[in-house]
C-alpha atoms as a PDB file:
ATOM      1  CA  UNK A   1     -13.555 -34.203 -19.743  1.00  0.00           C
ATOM      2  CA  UNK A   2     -13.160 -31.255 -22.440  1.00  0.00           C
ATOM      3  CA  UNK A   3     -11.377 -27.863 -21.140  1.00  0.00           C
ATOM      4  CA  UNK A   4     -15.217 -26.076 -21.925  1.00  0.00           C
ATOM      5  CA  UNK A   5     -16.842 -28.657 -19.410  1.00  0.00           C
ATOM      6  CA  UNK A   6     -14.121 -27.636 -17.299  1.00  0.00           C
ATOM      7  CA  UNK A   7     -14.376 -24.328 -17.187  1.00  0.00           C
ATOM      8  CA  UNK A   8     -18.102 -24.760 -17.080  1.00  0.00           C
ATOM      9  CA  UNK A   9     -18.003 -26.653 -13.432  1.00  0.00           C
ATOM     10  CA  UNK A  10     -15.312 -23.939 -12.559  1.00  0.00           C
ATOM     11  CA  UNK A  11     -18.302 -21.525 -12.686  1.00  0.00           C
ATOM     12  CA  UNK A  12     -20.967 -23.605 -11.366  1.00  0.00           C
ATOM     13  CA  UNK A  13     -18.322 -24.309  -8.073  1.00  0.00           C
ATOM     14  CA  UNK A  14     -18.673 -20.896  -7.222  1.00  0.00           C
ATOM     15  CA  UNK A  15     -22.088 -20.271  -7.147  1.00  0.00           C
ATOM     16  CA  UNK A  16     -22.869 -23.920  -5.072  1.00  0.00           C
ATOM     17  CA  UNK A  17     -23.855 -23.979  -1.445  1.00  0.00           C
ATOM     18  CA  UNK A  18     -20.339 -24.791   0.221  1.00  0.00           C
ATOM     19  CA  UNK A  19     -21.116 -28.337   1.133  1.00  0.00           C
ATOM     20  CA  UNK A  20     -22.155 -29.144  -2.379  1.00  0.00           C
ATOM     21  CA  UNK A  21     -19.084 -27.128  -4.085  1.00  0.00           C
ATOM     22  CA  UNK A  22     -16.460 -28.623  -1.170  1.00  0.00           C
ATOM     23  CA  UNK A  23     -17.676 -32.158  -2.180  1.00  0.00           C
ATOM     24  CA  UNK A  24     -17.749 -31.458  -6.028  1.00  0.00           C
ATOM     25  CA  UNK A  25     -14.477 -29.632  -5.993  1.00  0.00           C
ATOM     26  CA  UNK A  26     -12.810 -31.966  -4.031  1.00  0.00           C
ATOM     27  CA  UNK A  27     -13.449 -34.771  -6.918  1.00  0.00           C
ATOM     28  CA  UNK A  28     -12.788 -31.721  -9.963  1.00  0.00           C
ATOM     29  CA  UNK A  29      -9.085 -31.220  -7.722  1.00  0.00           C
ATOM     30  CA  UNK A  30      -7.807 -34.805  -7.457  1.00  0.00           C
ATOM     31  CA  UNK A  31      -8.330 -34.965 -11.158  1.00  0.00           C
ATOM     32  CA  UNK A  32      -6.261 -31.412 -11.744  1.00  0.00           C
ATOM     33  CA  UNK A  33      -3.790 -30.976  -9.238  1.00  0.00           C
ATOM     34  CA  UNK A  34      -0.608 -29.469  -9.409  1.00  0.00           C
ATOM     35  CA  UNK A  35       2.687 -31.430 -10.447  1.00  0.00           C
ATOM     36  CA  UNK A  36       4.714 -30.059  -8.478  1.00  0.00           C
ATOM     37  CA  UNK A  37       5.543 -28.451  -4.844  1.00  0.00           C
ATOM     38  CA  UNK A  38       8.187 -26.641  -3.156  1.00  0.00           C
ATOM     39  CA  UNK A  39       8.080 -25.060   0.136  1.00  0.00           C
ATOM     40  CA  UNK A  40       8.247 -21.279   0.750  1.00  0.00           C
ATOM     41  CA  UNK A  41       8.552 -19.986   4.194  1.00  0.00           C
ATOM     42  CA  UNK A  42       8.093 -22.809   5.758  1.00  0.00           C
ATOM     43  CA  UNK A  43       4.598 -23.808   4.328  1.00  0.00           C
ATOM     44  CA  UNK A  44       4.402 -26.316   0.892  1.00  0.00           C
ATOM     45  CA  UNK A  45       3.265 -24.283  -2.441  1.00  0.00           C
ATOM     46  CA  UNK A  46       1.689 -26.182  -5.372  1.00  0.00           C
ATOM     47  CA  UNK A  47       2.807 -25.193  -8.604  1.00  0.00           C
ATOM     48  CA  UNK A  48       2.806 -26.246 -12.484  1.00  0.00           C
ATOM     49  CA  UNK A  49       5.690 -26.507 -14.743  1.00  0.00           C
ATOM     50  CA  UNK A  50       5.394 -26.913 -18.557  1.00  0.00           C
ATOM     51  CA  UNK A  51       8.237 -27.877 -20.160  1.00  0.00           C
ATOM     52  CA  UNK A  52       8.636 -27.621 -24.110  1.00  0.00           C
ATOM     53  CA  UNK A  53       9.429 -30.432 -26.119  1.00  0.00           C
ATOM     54  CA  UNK A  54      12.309 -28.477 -27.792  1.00  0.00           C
ATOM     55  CA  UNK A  55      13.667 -27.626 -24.117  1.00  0.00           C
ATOM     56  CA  UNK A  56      17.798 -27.701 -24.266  1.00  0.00           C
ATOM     57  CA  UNK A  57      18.959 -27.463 -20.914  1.00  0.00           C
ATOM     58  CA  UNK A  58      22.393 -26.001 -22.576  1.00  0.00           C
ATOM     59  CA  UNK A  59      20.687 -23.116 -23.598  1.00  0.00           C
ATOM     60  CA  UNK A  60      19.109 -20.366 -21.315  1.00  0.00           C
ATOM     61  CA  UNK A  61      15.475 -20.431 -21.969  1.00  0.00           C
ATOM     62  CA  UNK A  62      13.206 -17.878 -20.942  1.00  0.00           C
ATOM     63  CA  UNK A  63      10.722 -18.085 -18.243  1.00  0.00           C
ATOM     64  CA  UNK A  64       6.809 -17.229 -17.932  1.00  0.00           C
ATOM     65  CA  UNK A  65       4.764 -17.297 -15.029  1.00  0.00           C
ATOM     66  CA  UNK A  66       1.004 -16.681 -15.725  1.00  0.00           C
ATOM     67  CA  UNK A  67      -1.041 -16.439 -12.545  1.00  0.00           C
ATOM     68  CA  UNK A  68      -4.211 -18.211 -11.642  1.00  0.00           C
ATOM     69  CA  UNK A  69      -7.624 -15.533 -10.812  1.00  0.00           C
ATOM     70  CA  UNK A  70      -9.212 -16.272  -7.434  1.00  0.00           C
ATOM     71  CA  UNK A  71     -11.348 -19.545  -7.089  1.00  0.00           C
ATOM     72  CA  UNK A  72      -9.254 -21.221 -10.003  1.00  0.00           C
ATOM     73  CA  UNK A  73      -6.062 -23.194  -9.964  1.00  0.00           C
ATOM     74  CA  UNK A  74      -3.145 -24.054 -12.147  1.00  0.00           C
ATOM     75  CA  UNK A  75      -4.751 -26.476 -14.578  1.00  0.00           C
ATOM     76  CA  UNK A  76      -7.455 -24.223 -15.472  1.00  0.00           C
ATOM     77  CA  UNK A  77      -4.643 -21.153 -16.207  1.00  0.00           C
ATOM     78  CA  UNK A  78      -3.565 -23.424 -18.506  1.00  0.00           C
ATOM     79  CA  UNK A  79      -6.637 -24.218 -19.928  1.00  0.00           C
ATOM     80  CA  UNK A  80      -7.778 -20.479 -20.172  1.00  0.00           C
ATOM     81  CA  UNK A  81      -4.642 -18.719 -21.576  1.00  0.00           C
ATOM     82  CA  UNK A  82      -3.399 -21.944 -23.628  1.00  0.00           C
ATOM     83  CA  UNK A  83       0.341 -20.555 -22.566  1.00  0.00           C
ATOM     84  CA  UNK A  84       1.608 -24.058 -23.207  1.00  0.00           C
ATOM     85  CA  UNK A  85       0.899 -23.900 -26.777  1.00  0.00           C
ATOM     86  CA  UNK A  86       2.732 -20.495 -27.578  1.00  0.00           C
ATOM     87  CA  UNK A  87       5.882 -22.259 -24.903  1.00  0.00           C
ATOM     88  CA  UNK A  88       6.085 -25.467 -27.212  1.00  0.00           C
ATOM     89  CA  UNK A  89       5.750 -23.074 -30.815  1.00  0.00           C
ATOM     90  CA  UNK A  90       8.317 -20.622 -29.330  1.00  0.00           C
ATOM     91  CA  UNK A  91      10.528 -22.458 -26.997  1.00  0.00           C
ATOM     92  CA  UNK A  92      10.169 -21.101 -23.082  1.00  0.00           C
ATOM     93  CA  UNK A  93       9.268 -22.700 -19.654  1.00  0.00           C
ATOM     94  CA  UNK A  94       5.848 -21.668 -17.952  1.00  0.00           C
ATOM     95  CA  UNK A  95       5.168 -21.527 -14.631  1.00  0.00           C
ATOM     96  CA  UNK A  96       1.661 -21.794 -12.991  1.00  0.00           C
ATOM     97  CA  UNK A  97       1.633 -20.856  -9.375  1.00  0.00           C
ATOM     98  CA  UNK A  98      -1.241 -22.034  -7.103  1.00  0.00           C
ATOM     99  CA  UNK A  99      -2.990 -19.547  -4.540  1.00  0.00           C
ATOM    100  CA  UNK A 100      -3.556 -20.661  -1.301  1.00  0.00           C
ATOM    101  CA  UNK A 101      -6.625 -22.092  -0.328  1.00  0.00           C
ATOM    102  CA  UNK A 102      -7.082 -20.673   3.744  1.00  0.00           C
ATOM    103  CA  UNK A 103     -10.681 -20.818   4.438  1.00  0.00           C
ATOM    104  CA  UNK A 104     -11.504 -20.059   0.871  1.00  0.00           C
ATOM    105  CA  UNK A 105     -11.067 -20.237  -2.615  1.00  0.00           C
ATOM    106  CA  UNK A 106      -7.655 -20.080  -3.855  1.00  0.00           C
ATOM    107  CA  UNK A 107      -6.314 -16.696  -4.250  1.00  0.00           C
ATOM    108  CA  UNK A 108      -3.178 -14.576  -3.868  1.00  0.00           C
ATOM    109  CA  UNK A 109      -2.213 -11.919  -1.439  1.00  0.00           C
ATOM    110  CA  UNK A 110       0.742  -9.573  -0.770  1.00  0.00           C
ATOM    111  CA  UNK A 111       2.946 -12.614   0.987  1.00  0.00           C
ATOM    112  CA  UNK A 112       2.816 -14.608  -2.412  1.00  0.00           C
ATOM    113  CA  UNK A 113       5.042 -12.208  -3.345  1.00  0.00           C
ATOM    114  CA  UNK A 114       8.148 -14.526  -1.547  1.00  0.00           C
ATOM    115  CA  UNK A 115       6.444 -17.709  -2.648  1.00  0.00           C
ATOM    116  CA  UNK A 116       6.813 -16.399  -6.640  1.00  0.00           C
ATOM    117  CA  UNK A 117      10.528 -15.313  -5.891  1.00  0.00           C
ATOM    118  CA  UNK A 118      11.247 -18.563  -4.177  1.00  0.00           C
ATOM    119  CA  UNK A 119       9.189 -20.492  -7.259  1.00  0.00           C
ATOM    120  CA  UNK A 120      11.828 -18.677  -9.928  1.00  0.00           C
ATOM    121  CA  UNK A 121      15.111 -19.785  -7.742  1.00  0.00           C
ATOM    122  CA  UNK A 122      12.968 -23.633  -7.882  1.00  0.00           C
ATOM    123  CA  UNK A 123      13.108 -23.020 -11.237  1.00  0.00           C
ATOM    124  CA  UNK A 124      16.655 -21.724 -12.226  1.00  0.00           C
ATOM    125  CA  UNK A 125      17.866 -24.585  -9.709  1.00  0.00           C
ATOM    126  CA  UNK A 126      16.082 -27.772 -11.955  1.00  0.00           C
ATOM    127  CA  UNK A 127      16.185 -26.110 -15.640  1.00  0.00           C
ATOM    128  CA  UNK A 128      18.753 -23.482 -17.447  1.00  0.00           C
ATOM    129  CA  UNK A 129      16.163 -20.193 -17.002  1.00  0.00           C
ATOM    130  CA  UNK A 130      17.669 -17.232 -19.066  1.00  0.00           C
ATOM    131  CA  UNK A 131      18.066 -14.464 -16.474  1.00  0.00           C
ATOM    132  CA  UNK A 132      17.269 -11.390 -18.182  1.00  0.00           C
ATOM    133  CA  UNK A 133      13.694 -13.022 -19.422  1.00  0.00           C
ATOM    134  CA  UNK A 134      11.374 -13.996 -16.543  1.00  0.00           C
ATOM    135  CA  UNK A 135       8.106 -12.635 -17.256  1.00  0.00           C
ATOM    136  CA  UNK A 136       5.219 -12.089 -15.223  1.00  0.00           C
ATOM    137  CA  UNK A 137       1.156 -12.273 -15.967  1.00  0.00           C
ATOM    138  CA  UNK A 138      -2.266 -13.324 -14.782  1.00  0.00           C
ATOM    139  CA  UNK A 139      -6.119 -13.163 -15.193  1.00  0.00           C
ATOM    140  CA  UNK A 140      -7.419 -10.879 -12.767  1.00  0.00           C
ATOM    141  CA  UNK A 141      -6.028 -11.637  -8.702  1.00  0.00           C
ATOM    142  CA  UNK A 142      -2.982 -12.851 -10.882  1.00  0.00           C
ATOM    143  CA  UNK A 143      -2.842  -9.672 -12.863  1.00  0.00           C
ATOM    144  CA  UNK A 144      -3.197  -7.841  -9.671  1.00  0.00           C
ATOM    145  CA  UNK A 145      -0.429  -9.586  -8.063  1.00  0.00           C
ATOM    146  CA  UNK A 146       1.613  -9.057 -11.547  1.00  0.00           C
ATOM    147  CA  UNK A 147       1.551  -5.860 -10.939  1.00  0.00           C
ATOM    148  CA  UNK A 148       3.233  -6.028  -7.346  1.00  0.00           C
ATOM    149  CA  UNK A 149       5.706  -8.202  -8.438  1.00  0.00           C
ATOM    150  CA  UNK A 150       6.940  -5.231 -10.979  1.00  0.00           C
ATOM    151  CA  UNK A 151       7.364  -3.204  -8.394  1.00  0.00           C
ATOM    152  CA  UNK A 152       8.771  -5.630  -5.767  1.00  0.00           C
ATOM    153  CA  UNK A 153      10.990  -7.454  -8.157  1.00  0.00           C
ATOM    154  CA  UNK A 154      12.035  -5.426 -10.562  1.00  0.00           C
ATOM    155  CA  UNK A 155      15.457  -6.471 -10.472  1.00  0.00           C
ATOM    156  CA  UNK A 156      14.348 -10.204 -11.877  1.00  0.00           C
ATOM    157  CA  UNK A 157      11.078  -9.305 -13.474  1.00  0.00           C
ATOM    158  CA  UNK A 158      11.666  -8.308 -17.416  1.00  0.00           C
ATOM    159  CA  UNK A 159       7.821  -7.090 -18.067  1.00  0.00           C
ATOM    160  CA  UNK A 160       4.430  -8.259 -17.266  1.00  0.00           C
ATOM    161  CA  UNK A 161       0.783  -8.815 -18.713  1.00  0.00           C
ATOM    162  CA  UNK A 162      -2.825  -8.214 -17.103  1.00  0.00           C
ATOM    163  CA  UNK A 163      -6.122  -9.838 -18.200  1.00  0.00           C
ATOM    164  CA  UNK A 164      -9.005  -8.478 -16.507  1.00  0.00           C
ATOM    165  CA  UNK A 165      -6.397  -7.338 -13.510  1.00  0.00           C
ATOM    166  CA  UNK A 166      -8.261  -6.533 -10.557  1.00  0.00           C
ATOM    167  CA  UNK A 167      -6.090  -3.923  -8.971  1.00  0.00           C
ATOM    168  CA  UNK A 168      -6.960  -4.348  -5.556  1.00  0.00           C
ATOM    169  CA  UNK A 169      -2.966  -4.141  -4.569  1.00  0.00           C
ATOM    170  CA  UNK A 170      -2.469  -0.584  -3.895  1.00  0.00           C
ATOM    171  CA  UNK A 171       0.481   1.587  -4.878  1.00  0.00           C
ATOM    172  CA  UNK A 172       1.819   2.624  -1.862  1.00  0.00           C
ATOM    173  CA  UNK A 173       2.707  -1.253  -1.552  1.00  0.00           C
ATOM    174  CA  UNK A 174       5.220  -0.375  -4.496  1.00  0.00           C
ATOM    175  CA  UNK A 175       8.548   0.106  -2.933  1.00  0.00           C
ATOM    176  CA  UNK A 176      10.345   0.283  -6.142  1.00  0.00           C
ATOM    177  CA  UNK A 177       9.384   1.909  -9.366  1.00  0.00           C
ATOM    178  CA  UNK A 178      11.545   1.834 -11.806  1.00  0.00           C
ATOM    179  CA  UNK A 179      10.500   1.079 -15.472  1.00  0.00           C
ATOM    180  CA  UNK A 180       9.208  -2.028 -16.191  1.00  0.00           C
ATOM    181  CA  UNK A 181       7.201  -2.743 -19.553  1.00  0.00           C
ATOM    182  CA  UNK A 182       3.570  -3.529 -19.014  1.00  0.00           C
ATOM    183  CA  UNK A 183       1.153  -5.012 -21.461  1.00  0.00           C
ATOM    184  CA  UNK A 184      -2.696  -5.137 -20.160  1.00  0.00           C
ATOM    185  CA  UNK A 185      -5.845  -6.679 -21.937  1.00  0.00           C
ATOM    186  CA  UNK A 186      -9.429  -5.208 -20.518  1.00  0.00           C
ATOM    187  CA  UNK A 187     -12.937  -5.777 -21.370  1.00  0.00           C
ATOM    188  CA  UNK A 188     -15.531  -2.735 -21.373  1.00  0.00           C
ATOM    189  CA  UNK A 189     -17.956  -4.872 -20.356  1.00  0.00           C
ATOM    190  CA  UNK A 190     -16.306  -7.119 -17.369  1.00  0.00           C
ATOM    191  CA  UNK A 191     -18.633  -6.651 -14.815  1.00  0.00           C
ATOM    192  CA  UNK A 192     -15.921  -8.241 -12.084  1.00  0.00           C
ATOM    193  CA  UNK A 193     -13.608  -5.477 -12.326  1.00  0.00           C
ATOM    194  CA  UNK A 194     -14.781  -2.492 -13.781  1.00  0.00           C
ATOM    195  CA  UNK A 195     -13.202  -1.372 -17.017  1.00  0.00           C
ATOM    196  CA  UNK A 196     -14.340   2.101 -16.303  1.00  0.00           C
ATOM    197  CA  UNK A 197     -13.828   1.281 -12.136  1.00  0.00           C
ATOM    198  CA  UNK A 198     -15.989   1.662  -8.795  1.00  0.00           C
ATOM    199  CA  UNK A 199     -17.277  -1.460  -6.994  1.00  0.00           C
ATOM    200  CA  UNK A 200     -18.455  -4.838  -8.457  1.00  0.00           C
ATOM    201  CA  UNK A 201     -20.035  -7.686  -6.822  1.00  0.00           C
ATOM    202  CA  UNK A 202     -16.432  -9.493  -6.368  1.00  0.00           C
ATOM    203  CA  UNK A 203     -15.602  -6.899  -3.401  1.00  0.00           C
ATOM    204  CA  UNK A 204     -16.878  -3.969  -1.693  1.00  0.00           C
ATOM    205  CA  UNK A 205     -13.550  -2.091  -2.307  1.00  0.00           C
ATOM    206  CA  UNK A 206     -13.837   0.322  -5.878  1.00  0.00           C
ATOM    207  CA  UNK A 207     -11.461  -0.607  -8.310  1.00  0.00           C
ATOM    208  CA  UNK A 208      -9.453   1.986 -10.058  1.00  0.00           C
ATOM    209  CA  UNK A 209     -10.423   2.534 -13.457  1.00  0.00           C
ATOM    210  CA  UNK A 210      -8.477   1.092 -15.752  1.00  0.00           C
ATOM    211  CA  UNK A 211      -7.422   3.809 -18.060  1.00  0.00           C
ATOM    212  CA  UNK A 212      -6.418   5.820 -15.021  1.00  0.00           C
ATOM    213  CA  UNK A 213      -3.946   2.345 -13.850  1.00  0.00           C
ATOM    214  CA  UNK A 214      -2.529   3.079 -17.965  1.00  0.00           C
ATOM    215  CA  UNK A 215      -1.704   6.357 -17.315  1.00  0.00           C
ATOM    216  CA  UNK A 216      -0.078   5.861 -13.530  1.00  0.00           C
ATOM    217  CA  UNK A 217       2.051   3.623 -14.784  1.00  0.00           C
ATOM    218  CA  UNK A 218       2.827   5.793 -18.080  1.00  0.00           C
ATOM    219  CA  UNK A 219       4.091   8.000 -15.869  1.00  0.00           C
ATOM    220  CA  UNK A 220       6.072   5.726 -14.190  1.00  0.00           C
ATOM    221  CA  UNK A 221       7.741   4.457 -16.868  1.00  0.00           C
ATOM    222  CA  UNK A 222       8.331   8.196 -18.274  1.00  0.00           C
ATOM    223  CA  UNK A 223       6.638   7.630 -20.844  1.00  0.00           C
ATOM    224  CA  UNK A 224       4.552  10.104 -23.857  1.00  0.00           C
ATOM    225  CA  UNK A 225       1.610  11.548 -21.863  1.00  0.00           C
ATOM    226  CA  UNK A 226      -0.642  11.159 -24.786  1.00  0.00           C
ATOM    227  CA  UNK A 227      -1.178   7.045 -25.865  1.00  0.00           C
ATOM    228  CA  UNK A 228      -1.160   6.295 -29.561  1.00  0.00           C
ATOM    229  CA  UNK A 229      -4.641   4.672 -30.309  1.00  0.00           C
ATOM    230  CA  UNK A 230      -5.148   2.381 -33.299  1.00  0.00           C
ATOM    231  CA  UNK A 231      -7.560  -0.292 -34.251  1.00  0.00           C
ATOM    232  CA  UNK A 232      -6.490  -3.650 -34.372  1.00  0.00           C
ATOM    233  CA  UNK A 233     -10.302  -5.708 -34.893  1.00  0.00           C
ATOM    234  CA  UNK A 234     -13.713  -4.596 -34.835  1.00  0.00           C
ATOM    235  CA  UNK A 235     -13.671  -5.148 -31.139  1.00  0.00           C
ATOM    236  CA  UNK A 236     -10.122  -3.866 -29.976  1.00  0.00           C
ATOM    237  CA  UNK A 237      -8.511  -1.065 -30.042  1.00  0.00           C
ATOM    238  CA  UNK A 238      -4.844  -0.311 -29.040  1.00  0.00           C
ATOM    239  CA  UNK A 239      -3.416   2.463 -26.602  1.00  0.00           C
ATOM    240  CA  UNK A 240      -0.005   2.246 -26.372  1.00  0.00           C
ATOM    241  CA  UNK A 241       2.307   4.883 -24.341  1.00  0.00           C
ATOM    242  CA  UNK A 242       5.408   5.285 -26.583  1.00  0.00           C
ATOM    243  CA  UNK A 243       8.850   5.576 -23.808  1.00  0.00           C
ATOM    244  CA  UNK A 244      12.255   6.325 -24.650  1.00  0.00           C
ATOM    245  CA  UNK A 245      13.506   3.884 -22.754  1.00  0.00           C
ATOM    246  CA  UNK A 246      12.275   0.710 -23.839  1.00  0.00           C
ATOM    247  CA  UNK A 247       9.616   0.391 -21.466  1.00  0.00           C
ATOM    248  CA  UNK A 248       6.495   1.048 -23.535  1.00  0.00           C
ATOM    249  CA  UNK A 249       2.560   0.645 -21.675  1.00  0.00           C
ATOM    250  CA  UNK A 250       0.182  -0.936 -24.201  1.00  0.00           C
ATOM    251  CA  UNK A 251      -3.521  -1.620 -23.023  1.00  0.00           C
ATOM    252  CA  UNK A 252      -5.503  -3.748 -25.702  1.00  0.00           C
ATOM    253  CA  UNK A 253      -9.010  -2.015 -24.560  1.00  0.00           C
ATOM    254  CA  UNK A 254     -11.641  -5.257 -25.653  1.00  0.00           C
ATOM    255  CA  UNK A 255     -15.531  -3.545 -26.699  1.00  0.00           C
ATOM    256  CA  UNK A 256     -17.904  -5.437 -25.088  1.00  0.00           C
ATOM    257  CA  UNK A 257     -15.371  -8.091 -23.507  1.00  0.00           C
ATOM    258  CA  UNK A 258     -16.128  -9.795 -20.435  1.00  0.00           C
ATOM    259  CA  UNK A 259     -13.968 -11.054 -17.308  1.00  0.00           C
ATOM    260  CA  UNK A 260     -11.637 -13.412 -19.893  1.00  0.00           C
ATOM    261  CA  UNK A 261      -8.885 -14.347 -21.789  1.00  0.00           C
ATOM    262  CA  UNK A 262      -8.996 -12.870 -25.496  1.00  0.00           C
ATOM    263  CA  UNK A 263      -8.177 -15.942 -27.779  1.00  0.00           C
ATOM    264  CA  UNK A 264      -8.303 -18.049 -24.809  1.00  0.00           C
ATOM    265  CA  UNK A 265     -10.570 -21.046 -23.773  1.00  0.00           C
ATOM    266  CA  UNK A 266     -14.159 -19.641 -23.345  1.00  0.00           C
ATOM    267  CA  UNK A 267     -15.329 -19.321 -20.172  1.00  0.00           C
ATOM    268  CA  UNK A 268     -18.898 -19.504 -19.873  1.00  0.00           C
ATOM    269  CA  UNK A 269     -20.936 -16.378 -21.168  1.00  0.00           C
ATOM    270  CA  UNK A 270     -23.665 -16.604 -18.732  1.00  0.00           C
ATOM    271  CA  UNK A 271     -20.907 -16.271 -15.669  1.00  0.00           C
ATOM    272  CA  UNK A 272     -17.826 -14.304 -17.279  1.00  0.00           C
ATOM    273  CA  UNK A 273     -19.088 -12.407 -20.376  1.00  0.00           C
ATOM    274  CA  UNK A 274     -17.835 -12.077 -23.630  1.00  0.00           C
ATOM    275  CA  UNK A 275     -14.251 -13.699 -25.093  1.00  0.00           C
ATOM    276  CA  UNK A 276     -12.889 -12.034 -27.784  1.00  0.00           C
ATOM    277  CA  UNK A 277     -11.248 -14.203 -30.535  1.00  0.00           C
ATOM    278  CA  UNK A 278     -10.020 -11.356 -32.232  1.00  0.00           C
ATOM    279  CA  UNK A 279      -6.652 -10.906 -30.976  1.00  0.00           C
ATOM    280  CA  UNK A 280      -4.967 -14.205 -29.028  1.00  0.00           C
ATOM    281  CA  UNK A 281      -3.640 -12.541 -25.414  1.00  0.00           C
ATOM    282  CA  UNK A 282      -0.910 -14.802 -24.866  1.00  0.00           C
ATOM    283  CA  UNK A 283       0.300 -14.777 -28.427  1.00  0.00           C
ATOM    284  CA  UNK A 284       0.360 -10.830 -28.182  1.00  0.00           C
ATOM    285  CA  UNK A 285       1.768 -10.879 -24.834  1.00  0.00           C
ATOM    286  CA  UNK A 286       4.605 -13.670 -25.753  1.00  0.00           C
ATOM    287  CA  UNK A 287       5.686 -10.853 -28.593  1.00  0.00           C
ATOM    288  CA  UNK A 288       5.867  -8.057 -26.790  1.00  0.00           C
ATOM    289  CA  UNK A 289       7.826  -9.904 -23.324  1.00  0.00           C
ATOM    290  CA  UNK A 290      10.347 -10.867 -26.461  1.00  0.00           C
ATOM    291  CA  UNK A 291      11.069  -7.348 -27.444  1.00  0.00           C
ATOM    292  CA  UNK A 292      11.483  -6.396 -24.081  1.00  0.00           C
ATOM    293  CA  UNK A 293      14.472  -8.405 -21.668  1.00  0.00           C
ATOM    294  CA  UNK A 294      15.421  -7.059 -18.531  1.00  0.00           C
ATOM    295  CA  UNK A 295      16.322  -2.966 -18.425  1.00  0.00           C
ATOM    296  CA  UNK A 296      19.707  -2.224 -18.152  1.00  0.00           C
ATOM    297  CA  UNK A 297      19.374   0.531 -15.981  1.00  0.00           C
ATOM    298  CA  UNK A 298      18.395  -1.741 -13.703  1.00  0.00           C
END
């Protein structure tokens, strides 16, 4: 089965009466499980580990983990972002966590906040992880719940990326924010959360704009009040918050983009919107987590 015919049924599975979409998925899952599970507070966690072929285990390697949106999985991260290519080209481990599943479609929540501290000690048990470069990203609930994690771990996490983040995490859950580098990628046009914010048809909570989340966390970060703008493509335009301390906020704002990955696997049009090809997310993302190792001041 090709990764578009994939993502394709990944659509069509959530718009399906639930009988239909429980017996379809059920058949899609066996087919795309995870490889691998661990348990974290006392309940087993599916996860995905890609390897490189270049992997030495007498040299630390870094470490991404790229987060899953809600009613996906691990194998269809991989498909979407197309992490593992940019791991084997550059030489680092990713990790692909799996929500839980509860009474509904796989997501994340505040408590998966253990379950991705316990999945990086997994991690540096089995394979030579390079402490001072773990990253953190995900498409939407994942970028959501990459943003907690800067603020819960940033003691472990170097920087993180958000694709079409849905900030539905809310700040006063931050106990802890000191600088961490941030790199975001947002569609005008992503009709799941709202580029410009307020409520979509994913939840009946508003989502904070996304230019005002730039700024917040500009702040954060003490960084230049006023961004740097410059045009990368036709379609994207870059706002980056310049910082003193090596902790810059760059948001890749995508004209007309949809709920997706830019560069990434298309997801289908009719469901998701628009996927840039213009820039390649992970590529950018990869580039700027290698500029940026863990803060000293930490």
């Amino acid at each position: 089965m090709s990764s578009r015919t994939a993502l394709t049924i990944v659509a069509i599975l959530i718009g399906l009466p639930a009988v239909v979409a429980g017996i379809e998925a059920a058949r899609y899952f066996a087919a795309n499980r995870s490889s691998d599970t661990m348990v974290s507070s006392g309940e087993t966690r599916e996860y995905t580990l890609h390897v490189p072929p270049g992997y030495d285990a007498n040299r630390p390697t870094p470490l991404v983990i790229t987060i899953h949106g809600a009613s996906i999985w691990p194998a269809a991260q991989q498909e979407i972002s197309q992490w593992d290519r940019v791991a084997d080209r550059e030489g680092f481990i990713v990790a692909y966590p799996s929500g839980r599943t509860g009474q509904g479609p796989r997501h994340f929540d505040v408590e998966d906040v253990t379950f991705i501290a316990d999945l990086i000690d997994e991690v540096q048990r089995t394979h030579n992880i390079d402490r001072t470069r773990i990253y953190a990203n995900g498409l939407s609930n994942g970028g959501g719940l990459s943003f907690l994690l800067s603020c819960t771990m940033p003691d472990r996490i170097a920087a993180v990326g958000l694709v079409a983040a849905a900030h539905l995490f809310q700040w006063s859950l931050c106990k802890d924010l000191r600088p961490v580098p941030m790199i975001a990628f947002h569609g005008t046009a992503d009709d799941a959360a709202l580029y410009e914010g307020g409520r979509s048809w994913v939840v009946s909570i508003p989502f904070p704009s996304i230019p005002t989340v730039t700024a917040r966390w500009a702040r954060r970060n003490q960084c230049a009040p006023i961004p740097v703008e410059s045009r990368v493509a036709l379609d994207v335009t870059r706002i980056e918050y310049p910082c003193s301390n090596n902790a810059p906020v760059v948001l890749y704002r995508i004209e007309g983009g949809g709920h997706t990955w830019p560069g990434g696997r298309y997801l289908p049009e009719w469901f998701a919107g628009t996927t840039t090809q213009s820039i390649d997310a992970s590529s950018l993302m990869w580039e700027f987590f290698k500029a940026h190792p863990l803060l000293r001041l930490r």
